[in-house]
Protein backbone atom coordinates (compact mmCIF):
# COMPACT_ATOMS: atom_id res chain seq x y z
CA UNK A 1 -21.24 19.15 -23.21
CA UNK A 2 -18.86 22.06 -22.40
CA UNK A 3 -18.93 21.00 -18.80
CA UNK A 4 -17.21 18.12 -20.01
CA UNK A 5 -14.41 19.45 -22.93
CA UNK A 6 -11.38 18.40 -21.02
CA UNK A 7 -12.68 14.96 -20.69
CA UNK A 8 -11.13 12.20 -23.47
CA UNK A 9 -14.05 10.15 -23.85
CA UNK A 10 -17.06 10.22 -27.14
CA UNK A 11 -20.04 12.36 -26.57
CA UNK A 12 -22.21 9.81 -25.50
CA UNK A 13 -19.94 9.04 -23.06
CA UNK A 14 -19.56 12.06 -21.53
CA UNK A 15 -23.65 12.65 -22.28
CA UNK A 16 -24.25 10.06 -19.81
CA UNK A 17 -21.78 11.10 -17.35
CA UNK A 18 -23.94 14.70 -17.46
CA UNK A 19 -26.63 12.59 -16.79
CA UNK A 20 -25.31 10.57 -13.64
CA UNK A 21 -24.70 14.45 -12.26
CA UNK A 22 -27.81 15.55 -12.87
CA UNK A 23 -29.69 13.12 -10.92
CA UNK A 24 -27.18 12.61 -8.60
CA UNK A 25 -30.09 12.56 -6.46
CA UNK A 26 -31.60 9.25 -7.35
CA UNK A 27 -28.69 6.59 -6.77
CA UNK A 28 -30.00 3.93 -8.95
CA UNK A 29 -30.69 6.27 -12.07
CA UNK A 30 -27.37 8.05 -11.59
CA UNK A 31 -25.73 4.37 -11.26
CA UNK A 32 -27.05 3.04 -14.30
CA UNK A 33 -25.65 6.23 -16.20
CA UNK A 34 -21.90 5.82 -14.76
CA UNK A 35 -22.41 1.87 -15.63
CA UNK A 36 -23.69 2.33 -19.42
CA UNK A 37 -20.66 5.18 -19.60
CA UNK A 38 -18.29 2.73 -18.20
CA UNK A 39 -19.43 0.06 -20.66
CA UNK A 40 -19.45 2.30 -23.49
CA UNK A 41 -15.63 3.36 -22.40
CA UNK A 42 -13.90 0.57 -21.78
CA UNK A 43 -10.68 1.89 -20.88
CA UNK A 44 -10.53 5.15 -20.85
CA UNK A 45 -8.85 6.16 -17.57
CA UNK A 46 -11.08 9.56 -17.12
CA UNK A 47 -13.94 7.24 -17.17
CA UNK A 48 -12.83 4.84 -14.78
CA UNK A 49 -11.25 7.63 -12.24
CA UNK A 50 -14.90 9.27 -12.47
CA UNK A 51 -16.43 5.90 -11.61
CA UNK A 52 -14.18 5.01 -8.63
CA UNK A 53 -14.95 8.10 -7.42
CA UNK A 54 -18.24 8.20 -8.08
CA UNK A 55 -18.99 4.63 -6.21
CA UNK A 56 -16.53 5.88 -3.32
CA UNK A 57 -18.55 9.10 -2.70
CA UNK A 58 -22.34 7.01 -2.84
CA UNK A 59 -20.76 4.93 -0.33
CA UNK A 60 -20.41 1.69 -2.49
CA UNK A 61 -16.68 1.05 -1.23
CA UNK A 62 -16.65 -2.06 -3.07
CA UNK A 63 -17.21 -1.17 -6.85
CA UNK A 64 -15.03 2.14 -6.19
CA UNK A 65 -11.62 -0.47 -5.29
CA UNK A 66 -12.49 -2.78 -8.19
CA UNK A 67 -12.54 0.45 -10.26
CA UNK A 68 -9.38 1.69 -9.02
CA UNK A 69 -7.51 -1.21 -9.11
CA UNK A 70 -8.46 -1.44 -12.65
CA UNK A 71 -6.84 1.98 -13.30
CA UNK A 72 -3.69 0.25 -11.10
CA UNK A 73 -3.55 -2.52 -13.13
CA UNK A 74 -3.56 -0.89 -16.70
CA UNK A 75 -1.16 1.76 -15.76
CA UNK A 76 1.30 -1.43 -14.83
CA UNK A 77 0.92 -3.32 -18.33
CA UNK A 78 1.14 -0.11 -20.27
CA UNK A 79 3.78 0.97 -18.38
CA UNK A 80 5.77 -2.39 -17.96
CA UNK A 81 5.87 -1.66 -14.28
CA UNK A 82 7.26 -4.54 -11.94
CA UNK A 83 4.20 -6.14 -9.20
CA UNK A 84 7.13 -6.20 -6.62
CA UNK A 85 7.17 -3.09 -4.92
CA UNK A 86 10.66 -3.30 -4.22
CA UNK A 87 11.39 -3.06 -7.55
CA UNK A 88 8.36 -0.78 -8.16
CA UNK A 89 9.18 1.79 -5.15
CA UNK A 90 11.89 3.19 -6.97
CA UNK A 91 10.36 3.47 -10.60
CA UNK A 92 7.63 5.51 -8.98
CA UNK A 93 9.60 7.66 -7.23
CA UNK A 94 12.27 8.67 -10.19
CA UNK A 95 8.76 9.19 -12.57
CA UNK A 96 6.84 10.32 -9.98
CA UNK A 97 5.51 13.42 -12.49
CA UNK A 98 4.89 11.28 -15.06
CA UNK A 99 0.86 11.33 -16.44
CA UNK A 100 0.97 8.04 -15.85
CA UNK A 101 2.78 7.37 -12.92
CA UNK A 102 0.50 10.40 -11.10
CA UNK A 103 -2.55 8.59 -11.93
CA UNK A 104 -1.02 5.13 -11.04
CA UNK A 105 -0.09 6.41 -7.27
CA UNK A 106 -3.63 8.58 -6.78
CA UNK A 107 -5.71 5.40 -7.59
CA UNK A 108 -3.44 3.16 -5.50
CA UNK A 109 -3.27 6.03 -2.53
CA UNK A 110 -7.20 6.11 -3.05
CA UNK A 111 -7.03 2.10 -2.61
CA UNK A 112 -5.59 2.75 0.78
CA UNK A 113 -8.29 5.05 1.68
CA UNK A 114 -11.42 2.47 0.51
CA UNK A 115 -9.67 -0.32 2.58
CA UNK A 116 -9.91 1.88 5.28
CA UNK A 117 -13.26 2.94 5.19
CA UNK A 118 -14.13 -0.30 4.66
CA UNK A 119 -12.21 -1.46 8.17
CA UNK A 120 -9.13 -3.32 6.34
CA UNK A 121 -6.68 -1.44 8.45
CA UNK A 122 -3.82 -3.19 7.97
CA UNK A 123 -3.55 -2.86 3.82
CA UNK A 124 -4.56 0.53 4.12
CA UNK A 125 -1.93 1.38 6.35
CA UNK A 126 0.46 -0.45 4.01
CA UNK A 127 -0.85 1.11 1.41
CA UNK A 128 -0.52 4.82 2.16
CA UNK A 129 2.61 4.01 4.09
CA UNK A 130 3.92 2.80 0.87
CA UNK A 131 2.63 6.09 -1.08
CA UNK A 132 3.52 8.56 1.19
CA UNK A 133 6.80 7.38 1.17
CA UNK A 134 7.03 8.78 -2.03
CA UNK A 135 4.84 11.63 -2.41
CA UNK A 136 6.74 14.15 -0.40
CA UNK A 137 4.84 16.91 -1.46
CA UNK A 138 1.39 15.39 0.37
CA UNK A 139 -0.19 15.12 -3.07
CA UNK A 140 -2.35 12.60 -2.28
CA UNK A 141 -4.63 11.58 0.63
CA UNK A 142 -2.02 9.27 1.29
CA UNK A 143 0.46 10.40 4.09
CA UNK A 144 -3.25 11.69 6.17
CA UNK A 145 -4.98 8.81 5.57
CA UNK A 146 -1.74 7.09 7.31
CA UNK A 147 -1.02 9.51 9.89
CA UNK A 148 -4.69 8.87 10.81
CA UNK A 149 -4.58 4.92 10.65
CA UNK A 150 -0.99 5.37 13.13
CA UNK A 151 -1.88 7.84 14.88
CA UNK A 152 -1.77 6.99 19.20
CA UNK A 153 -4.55 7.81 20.83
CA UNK A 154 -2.69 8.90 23.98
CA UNK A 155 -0.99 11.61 21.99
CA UNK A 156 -2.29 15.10 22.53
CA UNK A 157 -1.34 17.69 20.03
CA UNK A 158 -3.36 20.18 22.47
């Protein structure tokens, strides 16, 4: 399970994460593994960021927001964080380097990026608006996921 050592979860956990790798292959096989290691995990955020992943890259758009708006919405109750994002904007941006706070704005900045792949255009652009306003260092997909979204098609950068 060395492949695995920096990853907080039991060893059967991270025993069937190995094996939703391994057959990668074989969609349904590799999605019963990540579902039996999200069961088994409850809450453990390198779990659930795995899994939201996961589902995003097998093109299951769906289960990969519900994941990450899990993530979203554990980070706010363990964090106390406010739902209005005028109050929130400015929380985020002074603990921006925060464990926590990282986490919260990659899962919310990958939010942005499901919606639009899955043709909600105007909440992604929202969304990554929102998180690029505060990741000025691009750390996210964020700020090119909106550039894309607002981008004119009559500009030329050629």
């Amino acid at each position: 399970m060395n492949q695995l050592s920096w990853y907080d979860a039991s060893e059967d956990v991270k025993e069937l994460l190995v094996l939703a790798t391994d057959n990668w292959e074989n969609s349904s096989i590799s999605e019963q593994y990540i579902n039996q290691a999200l069961e088994k995990a409850g809450d453990n955020m390198d779990v659930l960021v795995g899994a939201y992943r996961f589902f995003f890259y097998k093109n299951k758009p769906e289960l990969a927001l519900q994941i990450a708006k899990k993530v979203v919405k554990i980070i706010e109750e363990k964090e106390s964080l406010p739902l209005e994002w005028e109050q929130l904007q400015p929380i985020l941006m002074k603990r921006q380097q925060e464990p926590n706070i990282r986490l919260y704005l990659n899962a919310y900045a990958s939010q942005g990026y499901i919606f639009a792949k899955m043709g909600q255009i105007e909440t992604a652009k929202l969304i990554t608006e929102r998180v690029q306003e505060i990741d000025e260092h691009r750390e996210s997909c964020a700020t090119t996921v909106f550039e894309v979204l607002t981008k004119n098609p009559d500009d030329n950068d050629d």
